[in-house]
Protein backbone atom coordinates (compact mmCIF):
# COMPACT_ATOMS: atom_id res chain seq x y z
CA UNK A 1 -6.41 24.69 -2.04
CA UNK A 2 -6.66 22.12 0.60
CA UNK A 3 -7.01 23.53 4.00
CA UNK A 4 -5.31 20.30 6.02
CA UNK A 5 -2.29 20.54 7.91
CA UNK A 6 -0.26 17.48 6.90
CA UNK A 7 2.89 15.82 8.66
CA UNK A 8 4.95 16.89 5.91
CA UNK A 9 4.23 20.74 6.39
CA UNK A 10 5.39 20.61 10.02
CA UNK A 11 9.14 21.58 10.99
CA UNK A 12 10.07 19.01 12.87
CA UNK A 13 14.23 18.15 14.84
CA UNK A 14 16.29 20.09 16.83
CA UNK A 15 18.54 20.96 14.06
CA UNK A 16 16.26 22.46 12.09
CA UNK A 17 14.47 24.90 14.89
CA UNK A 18 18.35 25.91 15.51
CA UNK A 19 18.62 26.76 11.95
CA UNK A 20 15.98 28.85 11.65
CA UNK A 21 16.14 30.52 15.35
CA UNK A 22 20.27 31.35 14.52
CA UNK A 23 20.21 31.90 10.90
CA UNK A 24 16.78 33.34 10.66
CA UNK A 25 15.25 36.87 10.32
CA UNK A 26 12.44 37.39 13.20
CA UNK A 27 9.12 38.99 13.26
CA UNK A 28 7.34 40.64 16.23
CA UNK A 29 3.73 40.89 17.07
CA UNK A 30 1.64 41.43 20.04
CA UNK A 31 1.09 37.92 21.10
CA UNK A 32 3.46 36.02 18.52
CA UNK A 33 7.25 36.06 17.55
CA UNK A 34 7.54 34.38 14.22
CA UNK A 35 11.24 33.41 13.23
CA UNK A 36 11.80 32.41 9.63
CA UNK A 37 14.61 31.27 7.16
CA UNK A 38 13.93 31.40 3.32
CA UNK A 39 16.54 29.19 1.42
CA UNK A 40 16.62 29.06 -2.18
CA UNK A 41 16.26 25.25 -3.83
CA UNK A 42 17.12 23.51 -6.47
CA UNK A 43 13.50 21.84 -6.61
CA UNK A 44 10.76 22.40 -8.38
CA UNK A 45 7.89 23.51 -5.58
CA UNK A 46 8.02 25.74 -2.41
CA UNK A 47 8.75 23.85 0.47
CA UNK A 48 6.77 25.63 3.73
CA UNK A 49 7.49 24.12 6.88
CA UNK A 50 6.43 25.65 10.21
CA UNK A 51 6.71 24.74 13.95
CA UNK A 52 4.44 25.88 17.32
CA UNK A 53 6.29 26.74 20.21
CA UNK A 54 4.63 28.41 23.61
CA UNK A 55 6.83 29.69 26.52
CA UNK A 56 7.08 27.69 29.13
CA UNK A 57 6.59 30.09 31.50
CA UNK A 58 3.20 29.32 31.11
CA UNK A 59 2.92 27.11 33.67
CA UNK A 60 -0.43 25.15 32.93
CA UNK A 61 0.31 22.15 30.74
CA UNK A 62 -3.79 23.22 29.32
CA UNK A 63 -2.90 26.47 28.66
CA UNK A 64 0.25 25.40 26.76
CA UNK A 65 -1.68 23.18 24.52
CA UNK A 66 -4.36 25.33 23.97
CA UNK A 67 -2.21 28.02 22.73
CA UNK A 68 -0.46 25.65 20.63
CA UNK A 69 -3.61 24.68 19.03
CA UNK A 70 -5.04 28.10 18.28
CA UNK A 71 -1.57 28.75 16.59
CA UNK A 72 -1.78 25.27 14.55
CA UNK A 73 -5.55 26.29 13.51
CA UNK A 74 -4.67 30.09 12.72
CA UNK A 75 -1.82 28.81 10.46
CA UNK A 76 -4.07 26.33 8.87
CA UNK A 77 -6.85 28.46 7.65
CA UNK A 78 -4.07 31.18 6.96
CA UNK A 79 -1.23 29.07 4.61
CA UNK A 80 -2.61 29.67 1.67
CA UNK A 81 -1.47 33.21 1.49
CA UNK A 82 2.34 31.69 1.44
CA UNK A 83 0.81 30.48 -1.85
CA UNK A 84 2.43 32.62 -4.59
CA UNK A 85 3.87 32.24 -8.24
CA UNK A 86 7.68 33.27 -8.13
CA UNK A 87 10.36 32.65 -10.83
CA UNK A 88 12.46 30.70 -8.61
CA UNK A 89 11.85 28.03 -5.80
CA UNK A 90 12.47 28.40 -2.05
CA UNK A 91 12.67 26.35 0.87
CA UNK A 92 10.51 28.70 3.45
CA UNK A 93 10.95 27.21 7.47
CA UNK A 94 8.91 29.04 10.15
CA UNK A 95 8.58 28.56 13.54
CA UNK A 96 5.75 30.60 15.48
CA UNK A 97 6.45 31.46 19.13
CA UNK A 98 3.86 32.44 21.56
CA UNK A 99 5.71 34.75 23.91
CA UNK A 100 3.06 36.29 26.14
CA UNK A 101 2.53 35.17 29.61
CA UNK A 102 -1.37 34.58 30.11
CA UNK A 103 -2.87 32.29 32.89
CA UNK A 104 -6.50 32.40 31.80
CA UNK A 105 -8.39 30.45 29.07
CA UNK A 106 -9.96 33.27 27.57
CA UNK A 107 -7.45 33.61 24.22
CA UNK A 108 -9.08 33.66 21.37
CA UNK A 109 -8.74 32.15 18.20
CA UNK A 110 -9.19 35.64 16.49
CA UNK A 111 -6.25 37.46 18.82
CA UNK A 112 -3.81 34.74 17.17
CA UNK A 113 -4.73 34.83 14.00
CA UNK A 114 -3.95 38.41 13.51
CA UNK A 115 -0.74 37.84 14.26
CA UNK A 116 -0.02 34.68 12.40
CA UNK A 117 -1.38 36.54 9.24
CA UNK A 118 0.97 39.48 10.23
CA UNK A 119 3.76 37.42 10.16
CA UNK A 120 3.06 35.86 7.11
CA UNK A 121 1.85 38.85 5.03
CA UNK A 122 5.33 39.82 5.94
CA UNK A 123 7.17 36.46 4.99
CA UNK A 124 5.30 36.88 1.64
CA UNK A 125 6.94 40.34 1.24
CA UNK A 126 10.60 38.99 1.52
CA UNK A 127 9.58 36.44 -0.53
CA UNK A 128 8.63 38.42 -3.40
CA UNK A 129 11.28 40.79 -2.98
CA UNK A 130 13.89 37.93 -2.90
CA UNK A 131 12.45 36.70 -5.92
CA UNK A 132 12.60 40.15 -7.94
CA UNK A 133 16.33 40.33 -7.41
């Protein structure tokens, strides 16, 4: 299992964060929504895609980024528990939204990873129970 977050594995476009925000199913945690969409394909491989979004209500620009980061990283280290044998192939897209309001620097990278790994213990979940029907 490589640990790298490539180009590839990043939802990227408009259309595609509209997808997944209007068709999707959403998750809530403390400090993280998670929206995702779980297509069935025609391919041979799982397709997992996710995108970083923070609220910009957050006013500072380092904040922002900083956030964004921690979520990136979280995800990163966390991905590989999307990795799971299933009799058919899906198409999993997953955008992570950090909701909460907080001016200081003090987040840490431990506070965002338990809700990234919430969110996709869950995602796992639907995806095995899609699969057994």
């Amino acid at each position: 299992m490589r640990y790298t977050l490539r180009k590839s594995e990043i939802l990227r476009g408009k259309h595609n964060f509209q997808k997944v925000f209007n068709s999707g199913e959403r998750i809530y945690n403390n400090l993280i929504n998670s929206f995702y969409l779980i297509e069935k394909t025609d391919t041979k491989e799982n397709k997992i895609v996710a995108g970083f979004l923070v609220n910009r209500k957050i006013k500072s620009a380092v904040i922002r980024n900083r956030c964004r980061r921690l979520m990136r990283e979280s995800y990163r280290l966390n991905k590989n528990i999307l990795n799971i044998q299933t009799k058919n192939f899906y198409n999993v897209s997953i955008i992570f939204y950090f909701k909460k309001i907080i001016e200081d620097k003090k987040i840490k990278l431990q506070q965002v990873a338990d809700d990234i790994v919430n969110s996709l213990l869950r995602i796992k979940d639907e995806i095995l129970r899609k699969d057994s029907i």
